[in-house]
Each structure stands twice: as structure tokens, then as C-alpha cells.
N, C-alpha and C. Protein backbone atom coordinates (compact mmCIF):
# COMPACT_ATOMS: atom_id res chain seq x y z
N UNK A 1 -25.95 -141.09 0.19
CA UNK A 1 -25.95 -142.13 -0.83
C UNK A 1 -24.50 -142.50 -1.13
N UNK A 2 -24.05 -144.02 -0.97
CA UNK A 2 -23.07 -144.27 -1.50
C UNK A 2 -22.47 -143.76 -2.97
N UNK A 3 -21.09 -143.71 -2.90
CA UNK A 3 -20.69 -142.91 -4.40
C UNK A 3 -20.63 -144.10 -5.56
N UNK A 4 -20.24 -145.40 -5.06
CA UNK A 4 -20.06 -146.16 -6.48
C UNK A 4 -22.19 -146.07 -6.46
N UNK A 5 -23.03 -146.11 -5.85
CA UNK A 5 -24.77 -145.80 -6.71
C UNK A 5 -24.82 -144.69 -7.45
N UNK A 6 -23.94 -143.65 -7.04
CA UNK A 6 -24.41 -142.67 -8.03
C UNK A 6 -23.56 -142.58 -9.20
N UNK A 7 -22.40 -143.13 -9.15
CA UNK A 7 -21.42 -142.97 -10.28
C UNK A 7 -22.36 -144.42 -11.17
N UNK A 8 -22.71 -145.65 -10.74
CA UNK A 8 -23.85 -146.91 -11.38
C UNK A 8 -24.48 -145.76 -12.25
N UNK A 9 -25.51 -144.83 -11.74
CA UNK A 9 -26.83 -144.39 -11.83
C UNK A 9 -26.31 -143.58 -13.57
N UNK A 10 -24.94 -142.71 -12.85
CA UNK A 10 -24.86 -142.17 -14.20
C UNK A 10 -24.20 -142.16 -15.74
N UNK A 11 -23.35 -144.15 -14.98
CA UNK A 11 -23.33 -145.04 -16.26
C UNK A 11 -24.07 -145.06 -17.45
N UNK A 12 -25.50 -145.54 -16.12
CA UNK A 12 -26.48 -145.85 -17.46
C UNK A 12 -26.89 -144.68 -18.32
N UNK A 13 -26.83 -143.82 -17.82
CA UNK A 13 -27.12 -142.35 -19.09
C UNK A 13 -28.58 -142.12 -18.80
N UNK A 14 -29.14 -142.85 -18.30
CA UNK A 14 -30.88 -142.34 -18.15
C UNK A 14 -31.43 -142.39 -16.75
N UNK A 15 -32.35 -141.30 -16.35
CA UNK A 15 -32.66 -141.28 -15.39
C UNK A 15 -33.92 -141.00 -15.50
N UNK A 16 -34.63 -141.94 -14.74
CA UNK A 16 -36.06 -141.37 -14.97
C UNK A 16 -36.44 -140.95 -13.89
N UNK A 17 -37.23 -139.72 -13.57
CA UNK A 17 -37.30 -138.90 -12.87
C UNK A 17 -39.05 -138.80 -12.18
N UNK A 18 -39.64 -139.73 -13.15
CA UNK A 18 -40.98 -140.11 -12.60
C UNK A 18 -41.88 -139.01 -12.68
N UNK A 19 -43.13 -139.17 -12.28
CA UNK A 19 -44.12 -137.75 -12.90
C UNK A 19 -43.89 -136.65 -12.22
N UNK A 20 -43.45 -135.61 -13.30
CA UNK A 20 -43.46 -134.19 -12.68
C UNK A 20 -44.36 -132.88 -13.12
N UNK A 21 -44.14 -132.24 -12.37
CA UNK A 21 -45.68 -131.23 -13.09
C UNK A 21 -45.12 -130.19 -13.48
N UNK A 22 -45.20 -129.26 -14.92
CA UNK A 22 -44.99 -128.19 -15.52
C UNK A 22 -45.55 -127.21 -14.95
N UNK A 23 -44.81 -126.11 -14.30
CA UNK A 23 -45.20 -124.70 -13.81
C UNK A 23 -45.17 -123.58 -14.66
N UNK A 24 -45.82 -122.51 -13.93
CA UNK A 24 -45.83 -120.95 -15.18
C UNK A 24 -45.78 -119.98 -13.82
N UNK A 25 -44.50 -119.52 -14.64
CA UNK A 25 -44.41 -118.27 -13.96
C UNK A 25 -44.19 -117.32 -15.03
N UNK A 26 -43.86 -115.74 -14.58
CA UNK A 26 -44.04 -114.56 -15.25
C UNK A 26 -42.91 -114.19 -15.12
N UNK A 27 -42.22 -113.35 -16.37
CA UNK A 27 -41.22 -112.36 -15.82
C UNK A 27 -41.19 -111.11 -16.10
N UNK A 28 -42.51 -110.62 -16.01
CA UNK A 28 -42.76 -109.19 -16.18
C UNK A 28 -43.54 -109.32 -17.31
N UNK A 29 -44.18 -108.44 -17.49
CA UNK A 29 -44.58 -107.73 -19.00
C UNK A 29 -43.57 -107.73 -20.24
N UNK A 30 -42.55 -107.28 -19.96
CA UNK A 30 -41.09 -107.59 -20.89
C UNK A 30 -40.68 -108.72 -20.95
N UNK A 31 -40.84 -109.64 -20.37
CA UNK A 31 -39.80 -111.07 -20.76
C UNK A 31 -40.59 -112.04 -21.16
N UNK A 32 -42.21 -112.09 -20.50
CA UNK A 32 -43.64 -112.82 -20.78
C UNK A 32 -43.32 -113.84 -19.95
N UNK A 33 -43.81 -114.76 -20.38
CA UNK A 33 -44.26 -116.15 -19.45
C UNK A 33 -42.83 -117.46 -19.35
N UNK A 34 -42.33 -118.16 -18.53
CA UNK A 34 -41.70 -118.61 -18.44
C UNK A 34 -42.08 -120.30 -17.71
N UNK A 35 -41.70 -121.51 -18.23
CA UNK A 35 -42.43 -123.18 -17.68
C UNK A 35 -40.80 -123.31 -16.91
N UNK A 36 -41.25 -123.94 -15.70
CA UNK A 36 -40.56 -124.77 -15.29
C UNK A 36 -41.14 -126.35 -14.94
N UNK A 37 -40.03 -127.01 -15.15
CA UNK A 37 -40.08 -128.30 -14.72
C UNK A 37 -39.08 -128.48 -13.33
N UNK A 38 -39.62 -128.75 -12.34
CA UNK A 38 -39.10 -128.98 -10.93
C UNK A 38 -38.57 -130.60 -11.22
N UNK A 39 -37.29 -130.76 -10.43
CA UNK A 39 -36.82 -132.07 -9.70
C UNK A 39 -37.45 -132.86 -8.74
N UNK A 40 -38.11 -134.23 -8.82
CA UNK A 40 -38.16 -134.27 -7.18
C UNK A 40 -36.89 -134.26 -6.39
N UNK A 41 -37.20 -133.96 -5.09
CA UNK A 41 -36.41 -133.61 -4.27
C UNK A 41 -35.67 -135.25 -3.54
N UNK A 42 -36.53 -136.26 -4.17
CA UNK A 42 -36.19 -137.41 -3.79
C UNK A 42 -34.41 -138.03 -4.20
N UNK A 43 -34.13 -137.20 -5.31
CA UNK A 43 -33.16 -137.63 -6.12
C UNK A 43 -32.00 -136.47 -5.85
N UNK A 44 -32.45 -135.56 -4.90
CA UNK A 44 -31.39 -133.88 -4.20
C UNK A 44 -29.85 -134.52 -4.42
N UNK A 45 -29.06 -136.08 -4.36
CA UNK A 45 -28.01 -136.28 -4.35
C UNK A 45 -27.64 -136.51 -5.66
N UNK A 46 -28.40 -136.96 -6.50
CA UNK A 46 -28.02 -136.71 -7.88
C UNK A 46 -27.47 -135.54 -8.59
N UNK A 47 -28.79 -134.78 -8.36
CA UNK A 47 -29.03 -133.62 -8.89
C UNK A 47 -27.70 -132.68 -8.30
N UNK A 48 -27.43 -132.69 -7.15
CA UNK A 48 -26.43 -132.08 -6.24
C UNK A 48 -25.09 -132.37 -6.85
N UNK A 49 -24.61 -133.96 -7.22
CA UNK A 49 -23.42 -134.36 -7.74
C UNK A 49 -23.30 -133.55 -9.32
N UNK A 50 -24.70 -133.58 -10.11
CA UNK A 50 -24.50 -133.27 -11.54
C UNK A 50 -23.74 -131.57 -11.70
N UNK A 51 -24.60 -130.99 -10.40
CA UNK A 51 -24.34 -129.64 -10.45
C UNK A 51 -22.54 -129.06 -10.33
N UNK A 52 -22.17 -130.19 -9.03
CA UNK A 52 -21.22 -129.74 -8.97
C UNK A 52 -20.36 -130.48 -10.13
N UNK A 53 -20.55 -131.46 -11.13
CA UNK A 53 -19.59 -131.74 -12.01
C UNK A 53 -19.89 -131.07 -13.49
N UNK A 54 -21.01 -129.79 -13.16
CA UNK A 54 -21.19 -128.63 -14.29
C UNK A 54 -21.43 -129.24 -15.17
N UNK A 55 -22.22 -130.26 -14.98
CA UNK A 55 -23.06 -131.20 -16.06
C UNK A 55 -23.97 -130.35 -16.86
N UNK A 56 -24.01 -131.06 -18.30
CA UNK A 56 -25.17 -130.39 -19.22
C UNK A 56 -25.96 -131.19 -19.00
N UNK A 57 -27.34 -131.45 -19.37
CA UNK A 57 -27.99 -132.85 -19.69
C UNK A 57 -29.09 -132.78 -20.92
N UNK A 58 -29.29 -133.80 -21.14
CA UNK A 58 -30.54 -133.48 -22.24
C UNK A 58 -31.95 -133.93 -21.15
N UNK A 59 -32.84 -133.34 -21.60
CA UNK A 59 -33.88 -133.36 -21.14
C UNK A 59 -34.87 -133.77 -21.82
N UNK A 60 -35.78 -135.51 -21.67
CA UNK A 60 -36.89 -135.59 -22.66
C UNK A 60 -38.06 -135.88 -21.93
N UNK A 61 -38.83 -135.22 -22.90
CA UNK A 61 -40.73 -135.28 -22.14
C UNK A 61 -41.53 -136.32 -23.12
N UNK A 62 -41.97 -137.15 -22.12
CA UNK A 62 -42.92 -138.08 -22.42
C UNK A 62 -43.99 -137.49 -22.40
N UNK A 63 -45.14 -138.19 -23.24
CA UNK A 63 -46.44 -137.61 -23.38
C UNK A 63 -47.07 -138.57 -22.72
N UNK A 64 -48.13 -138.73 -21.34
CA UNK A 64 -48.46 -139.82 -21.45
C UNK A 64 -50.01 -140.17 -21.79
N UNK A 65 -50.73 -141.37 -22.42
CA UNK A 65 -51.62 -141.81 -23.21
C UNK A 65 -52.83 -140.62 -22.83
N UNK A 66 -53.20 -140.49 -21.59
CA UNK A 66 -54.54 -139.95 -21.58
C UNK A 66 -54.33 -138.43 -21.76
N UNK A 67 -53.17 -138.18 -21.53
CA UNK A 67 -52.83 -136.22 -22.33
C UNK A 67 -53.12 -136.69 -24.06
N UNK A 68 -52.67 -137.60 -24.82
CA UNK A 68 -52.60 -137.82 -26.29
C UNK A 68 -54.21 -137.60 -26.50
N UNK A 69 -55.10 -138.71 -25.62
CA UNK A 69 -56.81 -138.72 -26.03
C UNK A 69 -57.18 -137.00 -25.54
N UNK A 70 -57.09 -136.64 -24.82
CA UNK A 70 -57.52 -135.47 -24.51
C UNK A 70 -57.21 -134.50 -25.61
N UNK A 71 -55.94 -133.97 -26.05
CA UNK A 71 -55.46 -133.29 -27.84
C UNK A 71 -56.35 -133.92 -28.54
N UNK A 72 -56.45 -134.97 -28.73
CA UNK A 72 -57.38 -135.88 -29.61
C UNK A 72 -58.74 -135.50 -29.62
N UNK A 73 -59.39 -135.25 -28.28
CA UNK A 73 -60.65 -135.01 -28.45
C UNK A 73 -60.88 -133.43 -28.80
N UNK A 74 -59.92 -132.82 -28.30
CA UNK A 74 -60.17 -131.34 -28.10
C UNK A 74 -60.40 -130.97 -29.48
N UNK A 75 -59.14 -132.08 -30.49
CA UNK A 75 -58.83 -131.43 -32.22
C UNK A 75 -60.10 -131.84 -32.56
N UNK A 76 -60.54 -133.00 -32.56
CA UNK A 76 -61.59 -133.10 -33.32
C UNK A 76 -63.27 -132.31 -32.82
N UNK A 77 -62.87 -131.57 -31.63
CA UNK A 77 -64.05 -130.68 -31.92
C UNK A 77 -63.82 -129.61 -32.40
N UNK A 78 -62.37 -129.00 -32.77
CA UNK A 78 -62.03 -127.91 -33.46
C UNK A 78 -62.63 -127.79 -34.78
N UNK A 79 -62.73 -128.90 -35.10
CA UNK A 79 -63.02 -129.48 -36.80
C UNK A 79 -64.61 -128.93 -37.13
């Protein structure tokens, strides 16, 4: 990937990273359960540049509509 696209990309401050799926793993009995969120691998030159410039980032999770109805239905049979 050209460098002035990725230096563009991280002008804008946002990257959307498109649907990803939350994992569970374990770390023993002592540490309990641990989520990851994976990268796609589509974006490896991003992700690759951020690492090596020991980037922090913020990280935000969208909810999207049919996860909201589903909480929705689940609460109101709690009731």
C-alpha cells in the first residue's frame, strides 16, 4: 500500500473496520474468561504501520439494530 493512503487513512482519525466477531477464550481457572476482538486481516498494513508507530487507539463498538430487538425481546420476557 502506498504511504501517502495510509498516512490519508490516519488523518481522518476513523477507521472502520467493518463486522467483526467477539471471541472467548480462557485463562485458566485463576484469571477466568477473556473477549477478543480480531482485525480483519484485510487492513494487516494499517494495523502493521500503527504497531510499529506504538500507537494507542480508542476502540468503539457499535450495536447493531437487530442485537438492540433481540435485548429487547429477551428483557421483556424477563418481566
Amino acid at each position: 500500500m502506498e504511504p501517502y493512503i495510509i498516512l490519508k487513512m490516519l488523518k481522518q482519525r476513523i477507521v472502520d473496520v467493518g463486522e467483526v466477531h467477539i471471541s472467548r477464550t480462557t485463562l485458566g481457572k485463576k484469571h477466568g474468561e477473556r473477549y477478543l476482538i480480531y482485525l480483519p486481516m484485510s487492513r494487516n498494513y494499517l494495523w502493521k504501520n500503527l504497531h510499529n508507530l506504538n500507537a494507542k487507539v480508542r476502540v468503539y463498538i457499535e450495536i447493531p439494530e437487530d442485537v438492540l430487538e433481540k435485548v429487547d425481546k429477551e428483557s421483556a420476557q424477563m418481566k
